[in-house]
PDB file of N, CA and C in Angstrom:
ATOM      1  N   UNK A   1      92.446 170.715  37.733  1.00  0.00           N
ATOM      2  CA  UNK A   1      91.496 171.714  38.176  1.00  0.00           C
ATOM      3  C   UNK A   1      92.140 172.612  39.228  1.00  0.00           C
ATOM      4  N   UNK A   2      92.815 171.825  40.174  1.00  0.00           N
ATOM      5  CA  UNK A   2      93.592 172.683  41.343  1.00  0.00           C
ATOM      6  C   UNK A   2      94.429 173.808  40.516  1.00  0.00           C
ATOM      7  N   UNK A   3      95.191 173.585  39.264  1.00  0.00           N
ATOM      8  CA  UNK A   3      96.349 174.131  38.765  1.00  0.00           C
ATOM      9  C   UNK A   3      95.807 175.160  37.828  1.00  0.00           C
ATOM     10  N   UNK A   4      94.358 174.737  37.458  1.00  0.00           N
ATOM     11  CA  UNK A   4      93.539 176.209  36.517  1.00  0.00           C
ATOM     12  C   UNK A   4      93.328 177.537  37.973  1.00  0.00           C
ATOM     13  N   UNK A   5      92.498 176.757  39.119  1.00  0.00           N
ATOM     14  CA  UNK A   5      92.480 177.254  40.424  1.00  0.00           C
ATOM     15  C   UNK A   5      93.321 178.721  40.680  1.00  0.00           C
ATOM     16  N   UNK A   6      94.440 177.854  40.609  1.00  0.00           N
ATOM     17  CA  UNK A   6      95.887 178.621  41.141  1.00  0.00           C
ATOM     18  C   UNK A   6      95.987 179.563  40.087  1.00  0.00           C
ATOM     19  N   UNK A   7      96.344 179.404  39.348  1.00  0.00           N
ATOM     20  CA  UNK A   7      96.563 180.152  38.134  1.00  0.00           C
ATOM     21  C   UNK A   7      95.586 181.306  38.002  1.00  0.00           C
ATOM     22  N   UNK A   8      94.094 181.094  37.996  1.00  0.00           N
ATOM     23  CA  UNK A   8      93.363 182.151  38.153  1.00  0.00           C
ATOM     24  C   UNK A   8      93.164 182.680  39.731  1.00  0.00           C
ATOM     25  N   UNK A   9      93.630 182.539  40.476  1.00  0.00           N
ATOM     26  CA  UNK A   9      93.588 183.038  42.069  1.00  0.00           C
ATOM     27  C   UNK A   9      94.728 184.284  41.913  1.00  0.00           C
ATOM     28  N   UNK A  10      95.913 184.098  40.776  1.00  0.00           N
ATOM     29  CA  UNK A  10      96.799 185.622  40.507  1.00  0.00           C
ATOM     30  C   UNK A  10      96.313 186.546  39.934  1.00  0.00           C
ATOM     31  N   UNK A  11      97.015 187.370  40.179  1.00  0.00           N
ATOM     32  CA  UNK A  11      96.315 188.821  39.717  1.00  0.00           C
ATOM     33  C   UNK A  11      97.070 189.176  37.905  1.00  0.00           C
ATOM     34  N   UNK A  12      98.449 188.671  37.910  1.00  0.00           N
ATOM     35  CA  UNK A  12      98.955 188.642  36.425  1.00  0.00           C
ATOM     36  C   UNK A  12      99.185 187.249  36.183  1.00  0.00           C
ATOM     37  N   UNK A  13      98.989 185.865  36.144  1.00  0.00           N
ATOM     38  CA  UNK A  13      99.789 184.729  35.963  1.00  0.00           C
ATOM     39  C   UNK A  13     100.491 184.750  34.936  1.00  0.00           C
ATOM     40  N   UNK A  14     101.931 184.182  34.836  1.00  0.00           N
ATOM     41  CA  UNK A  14     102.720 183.579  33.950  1.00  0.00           C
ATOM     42  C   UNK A  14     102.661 184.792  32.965  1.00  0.00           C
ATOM     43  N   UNK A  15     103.568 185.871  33.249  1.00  0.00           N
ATOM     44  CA  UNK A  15     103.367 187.412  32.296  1.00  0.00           C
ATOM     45  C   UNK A  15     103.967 186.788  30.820  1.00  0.00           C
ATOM     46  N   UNK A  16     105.231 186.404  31.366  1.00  0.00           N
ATOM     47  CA  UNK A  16     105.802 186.507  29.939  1.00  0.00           C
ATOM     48  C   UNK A  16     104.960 185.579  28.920  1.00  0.00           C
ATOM     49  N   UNK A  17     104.124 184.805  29.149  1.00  0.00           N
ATOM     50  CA  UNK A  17     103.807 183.859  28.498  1.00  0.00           C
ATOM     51  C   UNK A  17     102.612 184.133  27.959  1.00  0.00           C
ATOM     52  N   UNK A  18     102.061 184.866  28.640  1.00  0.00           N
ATOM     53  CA  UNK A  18     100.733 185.637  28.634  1.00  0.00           C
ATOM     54  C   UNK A  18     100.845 187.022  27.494  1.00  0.00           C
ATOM     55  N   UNK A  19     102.234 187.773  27.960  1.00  0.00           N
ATOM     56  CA  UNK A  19     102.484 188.652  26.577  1.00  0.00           C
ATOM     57  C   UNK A  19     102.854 188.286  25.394  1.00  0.00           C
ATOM     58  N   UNK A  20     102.788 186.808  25.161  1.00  0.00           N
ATOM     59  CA  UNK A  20     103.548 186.558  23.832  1.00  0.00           C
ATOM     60  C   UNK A  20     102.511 185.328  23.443  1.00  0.00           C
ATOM     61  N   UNK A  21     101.511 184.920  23.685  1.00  0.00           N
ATOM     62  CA  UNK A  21     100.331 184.341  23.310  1.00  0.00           C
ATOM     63  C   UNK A  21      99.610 184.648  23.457  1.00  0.00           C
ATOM     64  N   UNK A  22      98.337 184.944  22.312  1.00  0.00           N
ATOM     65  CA  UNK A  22      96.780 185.178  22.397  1.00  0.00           C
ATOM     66  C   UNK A  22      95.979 184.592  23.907  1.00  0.00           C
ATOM     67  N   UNK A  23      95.139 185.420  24.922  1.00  0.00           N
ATOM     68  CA  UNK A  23      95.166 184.655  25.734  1.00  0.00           C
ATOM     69  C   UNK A  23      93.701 183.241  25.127  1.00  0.00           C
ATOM     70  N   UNK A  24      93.205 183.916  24.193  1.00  0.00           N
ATOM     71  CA  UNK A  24      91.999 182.761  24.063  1.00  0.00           C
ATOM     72  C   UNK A  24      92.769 181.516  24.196  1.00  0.00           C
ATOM     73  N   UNK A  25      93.570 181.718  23.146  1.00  0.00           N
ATOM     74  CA  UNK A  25      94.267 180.469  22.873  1.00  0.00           C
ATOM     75  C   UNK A  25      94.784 179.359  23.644  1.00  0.00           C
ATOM     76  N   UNK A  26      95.735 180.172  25.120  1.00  0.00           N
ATOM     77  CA  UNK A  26      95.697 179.787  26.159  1.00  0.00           C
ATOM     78  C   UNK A  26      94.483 178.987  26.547  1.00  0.00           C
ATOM     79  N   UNK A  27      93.649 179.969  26.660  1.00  0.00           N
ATOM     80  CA  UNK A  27      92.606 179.258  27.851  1.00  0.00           C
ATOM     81  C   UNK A  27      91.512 177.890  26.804  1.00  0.00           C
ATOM     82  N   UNK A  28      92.086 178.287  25.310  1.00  0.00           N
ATOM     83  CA  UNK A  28      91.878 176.679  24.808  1.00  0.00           C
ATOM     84  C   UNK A  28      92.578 175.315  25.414  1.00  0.00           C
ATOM     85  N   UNK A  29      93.749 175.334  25.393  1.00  0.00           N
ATOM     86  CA  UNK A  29      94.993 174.615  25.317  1.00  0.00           C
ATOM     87  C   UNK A  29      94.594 173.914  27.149  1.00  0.00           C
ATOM     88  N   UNK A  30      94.511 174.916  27.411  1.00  0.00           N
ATOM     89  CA  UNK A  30      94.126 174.563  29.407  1.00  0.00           C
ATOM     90  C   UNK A  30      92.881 173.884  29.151  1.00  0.00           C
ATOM     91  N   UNK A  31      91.941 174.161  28.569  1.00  0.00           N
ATOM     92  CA  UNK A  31      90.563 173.213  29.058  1.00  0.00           C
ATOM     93  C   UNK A  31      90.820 172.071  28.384  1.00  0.00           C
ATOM     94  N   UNK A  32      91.483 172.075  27.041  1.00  0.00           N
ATOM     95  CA  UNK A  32      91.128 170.880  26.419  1.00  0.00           C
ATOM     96  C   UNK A  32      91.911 169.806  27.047  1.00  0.00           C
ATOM     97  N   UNK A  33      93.249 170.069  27.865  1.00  0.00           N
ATOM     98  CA  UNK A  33      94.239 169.207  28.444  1.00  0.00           C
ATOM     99  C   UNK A  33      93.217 169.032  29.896  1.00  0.00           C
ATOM    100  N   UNK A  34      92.240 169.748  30.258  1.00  0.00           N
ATOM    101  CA  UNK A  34      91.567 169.571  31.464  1.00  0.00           C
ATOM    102  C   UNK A  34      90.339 168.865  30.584  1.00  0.00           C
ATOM    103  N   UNK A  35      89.811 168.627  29.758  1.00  0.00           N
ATOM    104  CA  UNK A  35      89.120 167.507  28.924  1.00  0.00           C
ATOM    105  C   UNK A  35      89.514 166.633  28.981  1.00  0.00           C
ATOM    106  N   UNK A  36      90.796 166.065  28.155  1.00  0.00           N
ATOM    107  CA  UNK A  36      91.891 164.883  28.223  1.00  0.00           C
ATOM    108  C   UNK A  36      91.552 164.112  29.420  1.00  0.00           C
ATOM    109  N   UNK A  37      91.818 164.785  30.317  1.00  0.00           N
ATOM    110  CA  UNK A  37      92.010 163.889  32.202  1.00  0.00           C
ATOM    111  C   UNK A  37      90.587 163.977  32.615  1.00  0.00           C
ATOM    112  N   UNK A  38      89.744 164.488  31.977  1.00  0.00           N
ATOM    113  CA  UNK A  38      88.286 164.059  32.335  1.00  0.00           C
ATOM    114  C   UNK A  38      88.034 162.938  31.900  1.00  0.00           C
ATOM    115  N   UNK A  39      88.354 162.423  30.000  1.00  0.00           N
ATOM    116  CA  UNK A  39      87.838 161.999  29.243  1.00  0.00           C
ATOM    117  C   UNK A  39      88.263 160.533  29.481  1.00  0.00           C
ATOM    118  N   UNK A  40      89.322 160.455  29.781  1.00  0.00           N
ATOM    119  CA  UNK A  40      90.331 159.635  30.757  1.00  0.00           C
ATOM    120  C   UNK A  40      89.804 158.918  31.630  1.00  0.00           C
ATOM    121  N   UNK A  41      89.409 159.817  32.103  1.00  0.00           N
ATOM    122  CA  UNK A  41      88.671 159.320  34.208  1.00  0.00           C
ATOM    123  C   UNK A  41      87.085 159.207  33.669  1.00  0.00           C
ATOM    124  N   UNK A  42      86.485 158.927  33.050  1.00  0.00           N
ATOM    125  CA  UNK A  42      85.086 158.729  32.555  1.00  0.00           C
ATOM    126  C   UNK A  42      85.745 158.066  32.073  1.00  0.00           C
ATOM    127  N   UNK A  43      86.345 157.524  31.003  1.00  0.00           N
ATOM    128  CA  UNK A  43      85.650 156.282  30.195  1.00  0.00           C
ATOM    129  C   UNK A  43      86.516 154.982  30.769  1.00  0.00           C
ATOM    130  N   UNK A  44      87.575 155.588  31.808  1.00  0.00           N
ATOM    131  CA  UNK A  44      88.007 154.332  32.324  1.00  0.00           C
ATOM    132  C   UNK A  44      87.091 154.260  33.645  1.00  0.00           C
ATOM    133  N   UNK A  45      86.279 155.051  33.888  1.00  0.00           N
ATOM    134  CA  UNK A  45      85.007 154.294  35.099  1.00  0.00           C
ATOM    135  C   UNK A  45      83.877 153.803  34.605  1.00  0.00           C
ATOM    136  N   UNK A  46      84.210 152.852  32.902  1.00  0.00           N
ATOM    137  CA  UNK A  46      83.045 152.445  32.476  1.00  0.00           C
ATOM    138  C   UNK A  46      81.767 152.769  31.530  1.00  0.00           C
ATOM    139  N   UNK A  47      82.373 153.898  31.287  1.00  0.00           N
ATOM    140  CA  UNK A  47      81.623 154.605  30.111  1.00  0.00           C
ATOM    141  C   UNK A  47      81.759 154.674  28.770  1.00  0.00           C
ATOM    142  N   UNK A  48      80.758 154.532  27.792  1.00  0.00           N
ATOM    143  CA  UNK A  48      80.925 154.500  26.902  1.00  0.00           C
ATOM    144  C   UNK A  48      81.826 155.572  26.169  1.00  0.00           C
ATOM    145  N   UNK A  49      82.512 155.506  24.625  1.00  0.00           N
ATOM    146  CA  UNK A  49      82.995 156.743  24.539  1.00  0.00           C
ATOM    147  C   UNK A  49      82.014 158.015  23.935  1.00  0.00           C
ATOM    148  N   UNK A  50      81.156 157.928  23.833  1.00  0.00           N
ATOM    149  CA  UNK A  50      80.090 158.820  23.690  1.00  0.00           C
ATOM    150  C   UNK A  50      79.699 159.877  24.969  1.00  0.00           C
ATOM    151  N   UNK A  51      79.669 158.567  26.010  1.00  0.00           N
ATOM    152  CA  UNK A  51      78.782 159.338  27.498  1.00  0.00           C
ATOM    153  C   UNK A  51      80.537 160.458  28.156  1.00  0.00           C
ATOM    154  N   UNK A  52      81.376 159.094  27.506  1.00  0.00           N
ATOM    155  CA  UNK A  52      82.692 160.125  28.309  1.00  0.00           C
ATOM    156  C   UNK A  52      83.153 161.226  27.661  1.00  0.00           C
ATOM    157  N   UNK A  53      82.773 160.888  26.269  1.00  0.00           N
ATOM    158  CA  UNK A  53      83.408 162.473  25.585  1.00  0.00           C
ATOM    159  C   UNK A  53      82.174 164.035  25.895  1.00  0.00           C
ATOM    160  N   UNK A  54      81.109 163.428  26.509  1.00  0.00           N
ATOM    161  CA  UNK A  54      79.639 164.199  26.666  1.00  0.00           C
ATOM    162  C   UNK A  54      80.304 164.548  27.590  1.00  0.00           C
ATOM    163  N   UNK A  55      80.672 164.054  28.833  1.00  0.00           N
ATOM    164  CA  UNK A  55      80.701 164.244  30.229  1.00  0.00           C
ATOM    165  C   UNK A  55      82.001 165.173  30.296  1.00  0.00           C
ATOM    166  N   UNK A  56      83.000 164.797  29.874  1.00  0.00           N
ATOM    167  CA  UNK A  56      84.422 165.280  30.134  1.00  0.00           C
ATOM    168  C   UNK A  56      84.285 166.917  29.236  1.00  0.00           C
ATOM    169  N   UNK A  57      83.304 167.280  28.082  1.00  0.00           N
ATOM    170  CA  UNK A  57      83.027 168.250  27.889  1.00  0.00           C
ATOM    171  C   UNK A  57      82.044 169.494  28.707  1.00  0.00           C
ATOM    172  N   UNK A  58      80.848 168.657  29.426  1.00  0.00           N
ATOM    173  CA  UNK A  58      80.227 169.627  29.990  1.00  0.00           C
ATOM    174  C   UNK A  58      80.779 169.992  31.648  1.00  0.00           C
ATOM    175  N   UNK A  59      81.583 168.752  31.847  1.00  0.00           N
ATOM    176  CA  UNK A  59      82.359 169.322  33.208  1.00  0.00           C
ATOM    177  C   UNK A  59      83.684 170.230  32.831  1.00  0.00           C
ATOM    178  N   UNK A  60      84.010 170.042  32.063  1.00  0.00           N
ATOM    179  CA  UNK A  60      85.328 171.061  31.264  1.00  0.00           C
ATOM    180  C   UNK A  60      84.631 172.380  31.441  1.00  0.00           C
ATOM    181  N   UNK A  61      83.706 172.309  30.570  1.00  0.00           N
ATOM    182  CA  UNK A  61      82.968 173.870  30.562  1.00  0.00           C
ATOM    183  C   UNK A  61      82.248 174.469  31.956  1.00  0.00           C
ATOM    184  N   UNK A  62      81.616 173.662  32.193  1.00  0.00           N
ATOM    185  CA  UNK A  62      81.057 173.722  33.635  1.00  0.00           C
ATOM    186  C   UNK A  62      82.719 174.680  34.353  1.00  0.00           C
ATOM    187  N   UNK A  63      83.665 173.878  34.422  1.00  0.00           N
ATOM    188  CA  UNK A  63      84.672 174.640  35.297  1.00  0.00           C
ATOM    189  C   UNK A  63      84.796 175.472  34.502  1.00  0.00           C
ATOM    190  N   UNK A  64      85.105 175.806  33.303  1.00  0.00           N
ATOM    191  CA  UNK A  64      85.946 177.161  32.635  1.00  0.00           C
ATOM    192  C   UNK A  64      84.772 178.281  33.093  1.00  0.00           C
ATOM    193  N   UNK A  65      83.674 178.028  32.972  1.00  0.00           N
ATOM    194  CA  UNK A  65      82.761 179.125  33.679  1.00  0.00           C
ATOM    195  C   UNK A  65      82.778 179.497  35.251  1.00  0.00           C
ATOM    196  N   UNK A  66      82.858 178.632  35.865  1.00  0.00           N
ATOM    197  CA  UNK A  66      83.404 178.587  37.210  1.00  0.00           C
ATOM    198  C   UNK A  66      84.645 179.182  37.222  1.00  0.00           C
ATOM    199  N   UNK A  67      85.647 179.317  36.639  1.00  0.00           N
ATOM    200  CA  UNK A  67      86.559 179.692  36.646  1.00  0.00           C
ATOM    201  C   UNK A  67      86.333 181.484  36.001  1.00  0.00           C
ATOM    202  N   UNK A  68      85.710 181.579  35.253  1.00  0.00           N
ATOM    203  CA  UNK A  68      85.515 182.982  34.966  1.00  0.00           C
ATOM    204  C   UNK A  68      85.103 184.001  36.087  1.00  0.00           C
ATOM    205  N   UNK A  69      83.451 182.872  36.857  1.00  0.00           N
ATOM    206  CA  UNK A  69      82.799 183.398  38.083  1.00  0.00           C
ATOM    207  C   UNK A  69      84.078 183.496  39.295  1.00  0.00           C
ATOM    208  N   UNK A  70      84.978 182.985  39.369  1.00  0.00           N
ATOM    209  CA  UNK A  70      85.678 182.860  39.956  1.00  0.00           C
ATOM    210  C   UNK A  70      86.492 184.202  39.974  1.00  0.00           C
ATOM    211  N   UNK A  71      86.624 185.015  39.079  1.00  0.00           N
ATOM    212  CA  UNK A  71      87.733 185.597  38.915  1.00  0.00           C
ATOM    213  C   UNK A  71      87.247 187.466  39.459  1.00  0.00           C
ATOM    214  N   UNK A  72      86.143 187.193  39.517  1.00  0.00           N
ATOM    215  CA  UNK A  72      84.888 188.685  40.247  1.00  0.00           C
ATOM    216  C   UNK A  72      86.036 188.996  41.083  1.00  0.00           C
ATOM    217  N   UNK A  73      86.651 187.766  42.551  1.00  0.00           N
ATOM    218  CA  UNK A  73      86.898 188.330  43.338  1.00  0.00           C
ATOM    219  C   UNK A  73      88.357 188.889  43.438  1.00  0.00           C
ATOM    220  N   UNK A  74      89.151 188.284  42.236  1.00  0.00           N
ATOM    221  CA  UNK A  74      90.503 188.219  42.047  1.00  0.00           C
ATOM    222  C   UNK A  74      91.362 189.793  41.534  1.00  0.00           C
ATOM    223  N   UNK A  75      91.767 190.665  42.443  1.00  0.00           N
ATOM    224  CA  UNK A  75      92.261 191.658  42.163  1.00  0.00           C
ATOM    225  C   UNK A  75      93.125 191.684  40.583  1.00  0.00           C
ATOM    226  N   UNK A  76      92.994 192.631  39.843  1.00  0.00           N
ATOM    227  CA  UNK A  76      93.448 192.281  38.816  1.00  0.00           C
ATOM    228  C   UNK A  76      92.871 191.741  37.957  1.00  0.00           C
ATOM    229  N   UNK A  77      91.316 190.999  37.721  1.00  0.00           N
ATOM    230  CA  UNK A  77      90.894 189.645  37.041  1.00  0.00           C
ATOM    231  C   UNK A  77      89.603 190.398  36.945  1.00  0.00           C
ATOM    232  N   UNK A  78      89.216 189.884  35.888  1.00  0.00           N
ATOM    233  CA  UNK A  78      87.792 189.727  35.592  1.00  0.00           C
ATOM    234  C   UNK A  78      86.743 189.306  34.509  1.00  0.00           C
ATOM    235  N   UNK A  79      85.480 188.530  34.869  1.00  0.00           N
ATOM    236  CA  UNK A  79      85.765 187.291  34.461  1.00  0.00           C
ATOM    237  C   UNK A  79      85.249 188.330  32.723  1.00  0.00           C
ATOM    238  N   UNK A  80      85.058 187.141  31.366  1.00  0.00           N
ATOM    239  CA  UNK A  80      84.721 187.204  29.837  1.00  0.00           C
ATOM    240  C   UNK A  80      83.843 186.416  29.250  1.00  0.00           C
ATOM    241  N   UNK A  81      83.058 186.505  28.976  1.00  0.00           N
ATOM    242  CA  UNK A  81      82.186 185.552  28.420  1.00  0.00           C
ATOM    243  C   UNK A  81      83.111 184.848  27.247  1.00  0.00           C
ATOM    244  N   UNK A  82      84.043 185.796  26.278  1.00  0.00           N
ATOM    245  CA  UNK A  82      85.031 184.806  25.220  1.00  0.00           C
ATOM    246  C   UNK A  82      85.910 183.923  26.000  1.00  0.00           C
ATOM    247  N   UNK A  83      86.359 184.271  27.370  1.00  0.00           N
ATOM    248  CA  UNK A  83      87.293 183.393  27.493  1.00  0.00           C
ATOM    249  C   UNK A  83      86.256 182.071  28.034  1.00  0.00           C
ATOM    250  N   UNK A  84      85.133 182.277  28.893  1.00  0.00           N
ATOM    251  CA  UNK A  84      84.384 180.703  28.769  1.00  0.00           C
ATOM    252  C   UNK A  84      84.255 180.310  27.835  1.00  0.00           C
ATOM    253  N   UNK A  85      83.951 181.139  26.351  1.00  0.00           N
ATOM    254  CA  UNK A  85      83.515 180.239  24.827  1.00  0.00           C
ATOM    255  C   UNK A  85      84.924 179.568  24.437  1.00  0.00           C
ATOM    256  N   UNK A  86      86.344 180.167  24.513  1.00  0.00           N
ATOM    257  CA  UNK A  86      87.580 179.584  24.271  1.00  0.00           C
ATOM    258  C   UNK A  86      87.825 177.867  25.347  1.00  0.00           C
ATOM    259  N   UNK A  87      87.392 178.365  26.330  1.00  0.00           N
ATOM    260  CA  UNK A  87      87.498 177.333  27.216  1.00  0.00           C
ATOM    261  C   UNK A  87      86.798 176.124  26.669  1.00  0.00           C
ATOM    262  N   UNK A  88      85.305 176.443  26.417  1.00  0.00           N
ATOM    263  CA  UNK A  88      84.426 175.455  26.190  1.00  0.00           C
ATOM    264  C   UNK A  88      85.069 175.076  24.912  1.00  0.00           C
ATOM    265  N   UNK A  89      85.054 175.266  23.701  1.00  0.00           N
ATOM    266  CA  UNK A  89      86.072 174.857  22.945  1.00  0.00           C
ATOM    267  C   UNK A  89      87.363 174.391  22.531  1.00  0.00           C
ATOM    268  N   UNK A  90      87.714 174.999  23.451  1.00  0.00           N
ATOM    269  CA  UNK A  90      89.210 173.643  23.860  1.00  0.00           C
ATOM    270  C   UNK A  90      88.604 172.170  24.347  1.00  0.00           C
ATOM    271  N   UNK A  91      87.498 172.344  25.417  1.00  0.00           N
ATOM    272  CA  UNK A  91      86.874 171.547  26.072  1.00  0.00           C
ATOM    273  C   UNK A  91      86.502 170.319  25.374  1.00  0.00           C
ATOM    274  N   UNK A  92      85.466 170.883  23.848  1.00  0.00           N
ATOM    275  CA  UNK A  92      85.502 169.933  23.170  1.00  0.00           C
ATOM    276  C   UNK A  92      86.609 169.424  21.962  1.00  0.00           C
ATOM    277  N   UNK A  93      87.601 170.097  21.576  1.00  0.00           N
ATOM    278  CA  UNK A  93      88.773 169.856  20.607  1.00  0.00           C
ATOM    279  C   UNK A  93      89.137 168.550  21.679  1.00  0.00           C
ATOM    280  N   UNK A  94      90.069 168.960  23.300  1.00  0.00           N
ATOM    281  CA  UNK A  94      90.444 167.851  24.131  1.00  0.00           C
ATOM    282  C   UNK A  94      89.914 167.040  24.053  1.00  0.00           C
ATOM    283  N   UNK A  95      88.710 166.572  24.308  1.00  0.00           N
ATOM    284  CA  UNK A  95      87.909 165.236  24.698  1.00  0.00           C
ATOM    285  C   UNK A  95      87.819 164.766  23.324  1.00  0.00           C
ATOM    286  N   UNK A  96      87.311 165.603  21.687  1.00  0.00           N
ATOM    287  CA  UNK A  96      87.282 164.557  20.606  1.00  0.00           C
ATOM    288  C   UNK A  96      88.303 164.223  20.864  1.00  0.00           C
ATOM    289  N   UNK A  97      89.535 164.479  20.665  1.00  0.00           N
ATOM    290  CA  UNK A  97      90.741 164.146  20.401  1.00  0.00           C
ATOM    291  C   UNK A  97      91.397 162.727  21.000  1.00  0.00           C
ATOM    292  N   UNK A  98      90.866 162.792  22.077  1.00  0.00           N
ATOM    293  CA  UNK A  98      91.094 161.738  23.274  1.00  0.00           C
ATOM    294  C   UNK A  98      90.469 160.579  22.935  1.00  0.00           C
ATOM    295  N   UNK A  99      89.121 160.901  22.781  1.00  0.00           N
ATOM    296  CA  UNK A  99      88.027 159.665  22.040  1.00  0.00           C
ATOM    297  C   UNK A  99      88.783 159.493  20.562  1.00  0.00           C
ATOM    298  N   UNK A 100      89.046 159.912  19.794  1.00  0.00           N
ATOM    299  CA  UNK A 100      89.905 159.269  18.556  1.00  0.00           C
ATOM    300  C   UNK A 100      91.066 158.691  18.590  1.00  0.00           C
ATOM    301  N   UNK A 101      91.776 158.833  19.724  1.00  0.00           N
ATOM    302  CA  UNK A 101      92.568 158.563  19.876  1.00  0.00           C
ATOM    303  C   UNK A 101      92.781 156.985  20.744  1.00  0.00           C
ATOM    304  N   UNK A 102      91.282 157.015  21.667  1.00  0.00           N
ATOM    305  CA  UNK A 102      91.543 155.611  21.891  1.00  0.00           C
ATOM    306  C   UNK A 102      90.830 154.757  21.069  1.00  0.00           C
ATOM    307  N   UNK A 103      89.803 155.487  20.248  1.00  0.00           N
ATOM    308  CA  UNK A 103      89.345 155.133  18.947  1.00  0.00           C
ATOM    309  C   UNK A 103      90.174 154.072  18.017  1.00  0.00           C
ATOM    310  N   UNK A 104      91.543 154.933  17.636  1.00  0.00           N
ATOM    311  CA  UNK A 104      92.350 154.454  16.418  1.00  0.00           C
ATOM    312  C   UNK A 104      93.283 153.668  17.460  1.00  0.00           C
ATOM    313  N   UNK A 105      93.504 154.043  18.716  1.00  0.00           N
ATOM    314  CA  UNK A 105      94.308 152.640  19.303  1.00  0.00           C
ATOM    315  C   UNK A 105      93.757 151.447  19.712  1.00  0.00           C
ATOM    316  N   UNK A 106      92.460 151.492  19.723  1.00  0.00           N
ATOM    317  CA  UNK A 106      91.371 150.208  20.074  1.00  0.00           C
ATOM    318  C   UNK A 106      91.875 149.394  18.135  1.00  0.00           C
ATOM    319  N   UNK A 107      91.680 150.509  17.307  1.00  0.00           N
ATOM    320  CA  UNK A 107      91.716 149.608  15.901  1.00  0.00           C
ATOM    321  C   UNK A 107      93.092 149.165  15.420  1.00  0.00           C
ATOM    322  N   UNK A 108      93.950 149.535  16.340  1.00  0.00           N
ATOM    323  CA  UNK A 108      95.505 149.343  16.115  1.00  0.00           C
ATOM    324  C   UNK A 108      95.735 147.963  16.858  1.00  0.00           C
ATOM    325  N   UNK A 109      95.008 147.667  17.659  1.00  0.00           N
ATOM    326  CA  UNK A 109      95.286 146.706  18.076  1.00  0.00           C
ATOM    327  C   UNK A 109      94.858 145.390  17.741  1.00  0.00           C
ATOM    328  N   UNK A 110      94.083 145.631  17.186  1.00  0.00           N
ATOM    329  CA  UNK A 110      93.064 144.688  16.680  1.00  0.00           C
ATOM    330  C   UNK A 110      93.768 144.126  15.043  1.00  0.00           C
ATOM    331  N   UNK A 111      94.208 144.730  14.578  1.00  0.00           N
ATOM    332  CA  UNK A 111      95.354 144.623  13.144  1.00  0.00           C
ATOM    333  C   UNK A 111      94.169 144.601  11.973  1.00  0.00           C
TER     334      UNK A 111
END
């Protein structure tokens, strides 16, 4: 969250990278890896994988909108309603992904 923060506190971040990728796409790739470490930190404090893939999505989105509102004050920036819908959608791609993933390693282990 600190490192989405930073990133939107610049006025151009990361140009070259930014001219040579779609930015939706970007700001998929960022929420859903900021899903991941939600989805992570919920279901290892005990949560089911249902409540953690719920949770790690609406706080994902919750910030990518925060992060849009965020950007009013940022010279250079301003915020998009597509880039919160890209966000929120990474949001949930990250977290299924995470939940299937400890999904098929819960059944890997089991033989």
């Amino acid at each position: 969250m600190a490192l989405v923060f930073f990133l939107s506190s610049q006025s151009d971040p990361l140009p070259q990278l930014t001219a040579a990728i779609w930015d939706k796409a970007l700001h998929c790739v960022e929420f859903a890896g900021l899903a991941v470490l939600l989805g992570r930190a919920f279901l290892g404090d005990g949560r089911s994988r249902g409540r953690a893939f719920l949770a790690a999505v609406v706080v994902a989105s919750l910030y990518a909108a925060s992060d849009e509102i965020h950007q009013i004050w940022v010279e250079g920036r301003e915020p998009a309603f597509a880039d919160w819908v890209a966000g929120s959608i990474g949001a949930i791609g990250g977290a299924a992904l995470y939940v299937l993933a400890v999904t098929f390693g819960e059944s890997d282990r089991r033989g």
